[in-house]
Protein backbone atom coordinates (compact mmCIF):
# COMPACT_ATOMS: atom_id res chain seq x y z
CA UNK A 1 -68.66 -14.37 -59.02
CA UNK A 2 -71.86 -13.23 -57.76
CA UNK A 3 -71.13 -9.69 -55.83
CA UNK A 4 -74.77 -8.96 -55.15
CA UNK A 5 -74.59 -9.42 -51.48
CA UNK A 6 -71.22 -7.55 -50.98
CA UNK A 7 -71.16 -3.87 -49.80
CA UNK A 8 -68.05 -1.80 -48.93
CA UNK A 9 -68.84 1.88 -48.17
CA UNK A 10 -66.67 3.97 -46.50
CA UNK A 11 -68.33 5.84 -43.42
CA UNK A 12 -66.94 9.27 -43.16
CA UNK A 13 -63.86 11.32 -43.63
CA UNK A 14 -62.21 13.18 -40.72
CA UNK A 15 -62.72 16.76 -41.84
CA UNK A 16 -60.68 17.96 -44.69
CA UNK A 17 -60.96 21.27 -46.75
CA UNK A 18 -59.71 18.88 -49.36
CA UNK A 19 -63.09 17.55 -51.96
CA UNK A 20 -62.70 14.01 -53.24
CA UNK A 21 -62.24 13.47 -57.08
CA UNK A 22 -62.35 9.58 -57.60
CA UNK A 23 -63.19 7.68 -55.05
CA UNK A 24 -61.92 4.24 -55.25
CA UNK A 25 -63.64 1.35 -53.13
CA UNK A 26 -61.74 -1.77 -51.60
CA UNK A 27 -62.92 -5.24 -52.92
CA UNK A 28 -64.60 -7.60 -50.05
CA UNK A 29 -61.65 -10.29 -49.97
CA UNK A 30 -63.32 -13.59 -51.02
CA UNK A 31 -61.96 -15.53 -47.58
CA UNK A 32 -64.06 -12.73 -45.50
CA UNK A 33 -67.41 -13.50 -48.23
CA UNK A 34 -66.92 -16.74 -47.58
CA UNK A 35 -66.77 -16.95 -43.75
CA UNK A 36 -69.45 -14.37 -43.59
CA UNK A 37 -66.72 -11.29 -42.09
CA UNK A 38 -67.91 -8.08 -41.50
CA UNK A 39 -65.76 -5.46 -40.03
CA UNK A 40 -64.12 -1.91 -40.89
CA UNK A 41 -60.52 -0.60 -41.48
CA UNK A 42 -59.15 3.18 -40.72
CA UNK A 43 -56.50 4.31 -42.61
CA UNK A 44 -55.26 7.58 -42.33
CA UNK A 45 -53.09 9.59 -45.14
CA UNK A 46 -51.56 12.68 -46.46
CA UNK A 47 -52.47 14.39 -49.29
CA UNK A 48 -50.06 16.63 -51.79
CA UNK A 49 -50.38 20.27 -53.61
CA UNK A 50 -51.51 18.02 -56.74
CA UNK A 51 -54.49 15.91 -54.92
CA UNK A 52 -52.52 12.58 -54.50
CA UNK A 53 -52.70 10.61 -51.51
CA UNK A 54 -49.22 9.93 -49.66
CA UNK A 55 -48.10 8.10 -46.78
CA UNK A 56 -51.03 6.15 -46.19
CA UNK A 57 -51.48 3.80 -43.12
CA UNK A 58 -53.85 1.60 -41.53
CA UNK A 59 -54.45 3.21 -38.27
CA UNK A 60 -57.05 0.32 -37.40
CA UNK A 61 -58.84 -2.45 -38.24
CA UNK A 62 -61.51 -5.36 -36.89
CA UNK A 63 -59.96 -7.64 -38.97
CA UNK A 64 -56.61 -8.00 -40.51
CA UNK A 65 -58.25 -9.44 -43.67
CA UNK A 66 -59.75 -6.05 -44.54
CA UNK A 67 -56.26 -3.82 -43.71
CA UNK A 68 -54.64 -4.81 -48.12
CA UNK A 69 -58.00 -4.14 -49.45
CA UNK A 70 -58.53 -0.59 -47.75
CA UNK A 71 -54.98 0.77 -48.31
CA UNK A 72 -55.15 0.00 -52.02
CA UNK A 73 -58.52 1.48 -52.15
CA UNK A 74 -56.98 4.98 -50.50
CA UNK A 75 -53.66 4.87 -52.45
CA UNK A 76 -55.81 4.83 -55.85
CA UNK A 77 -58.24 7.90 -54.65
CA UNK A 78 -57.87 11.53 -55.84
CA UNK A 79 -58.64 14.42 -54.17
CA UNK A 80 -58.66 18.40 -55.46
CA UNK A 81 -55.48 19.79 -56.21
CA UNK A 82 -54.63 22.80 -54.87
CA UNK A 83 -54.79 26.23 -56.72
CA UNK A 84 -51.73 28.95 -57.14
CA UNK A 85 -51.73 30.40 -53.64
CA UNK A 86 -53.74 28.39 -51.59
CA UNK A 87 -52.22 26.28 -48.15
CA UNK A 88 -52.47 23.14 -47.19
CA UNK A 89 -55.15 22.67 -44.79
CA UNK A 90 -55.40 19.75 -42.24
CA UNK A 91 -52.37 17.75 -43.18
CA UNK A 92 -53.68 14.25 -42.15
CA UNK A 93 -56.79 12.76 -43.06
CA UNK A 94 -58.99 9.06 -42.10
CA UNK A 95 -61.07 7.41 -43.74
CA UNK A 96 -63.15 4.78 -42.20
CA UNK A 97 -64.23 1.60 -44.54
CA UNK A 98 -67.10 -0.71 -43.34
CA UNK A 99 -67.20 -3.91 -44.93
CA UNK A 100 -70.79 -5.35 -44.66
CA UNK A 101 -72.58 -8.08 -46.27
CA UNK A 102 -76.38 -8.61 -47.34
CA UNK A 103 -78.00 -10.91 -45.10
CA UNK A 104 -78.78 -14.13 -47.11
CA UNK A 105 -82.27 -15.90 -47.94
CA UNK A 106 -82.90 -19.61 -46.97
CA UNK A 107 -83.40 -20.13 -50.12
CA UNK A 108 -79.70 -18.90 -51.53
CA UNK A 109 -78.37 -21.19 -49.54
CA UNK A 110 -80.61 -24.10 -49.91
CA UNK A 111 -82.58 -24.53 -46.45
């Protein structure tokens, strides 16, 4: 499968003390490619003393096709863990995910 024209990036992160590790992207569902879907999905988490991500919900969403895709992403993302004697900051964080596609060529698609 061709991904070239698929882009998921996520936007922003409410503001968190808390650095990313691994960031883990959602896949653009094939249904959405195919009918040419854009849209975006918030989901909104905890994360642990050891830099897991817990509790994780979709807070919102354009398009229920994108709500699987961005919750997996989250739940396999890593963030710092925290050192001996350091609090947890802000205990919830979002993260926005905007699914886009490349516009297409007249020629990819045979006009």
């Amino acid at each position: 499968e061709n991904v070239a024209d698929l882009r998921v990036t996520f936007l922003r992160d409410s503001s968190s003390d808390r650095k990313p590790v691994s960031t883990s992207f959602p896949y653009y569902p094939s249904i959405a490619r195919r009918d040419r879907i854009e849209g975006e999905a918030t989901v909104c988490f905890k994360i642990d003393v050891r830099g897991n991500v817990k509790r994780a919900s979709v807070r919102s969403y354009t398009h229920k096709i994108f709500k699987k895709p961005a919750l997996r992403a989250i739940k396999s993302s890593t963030f710092e863990a925290l050192l001996p004697g350091q609090v947890l900051g802000r205990s919830k964080v979002c993260r926005v995910y905007r699914f886009r596609l490349e516009p297409l060529l007249a020629e990819e698609i045979g006009l």
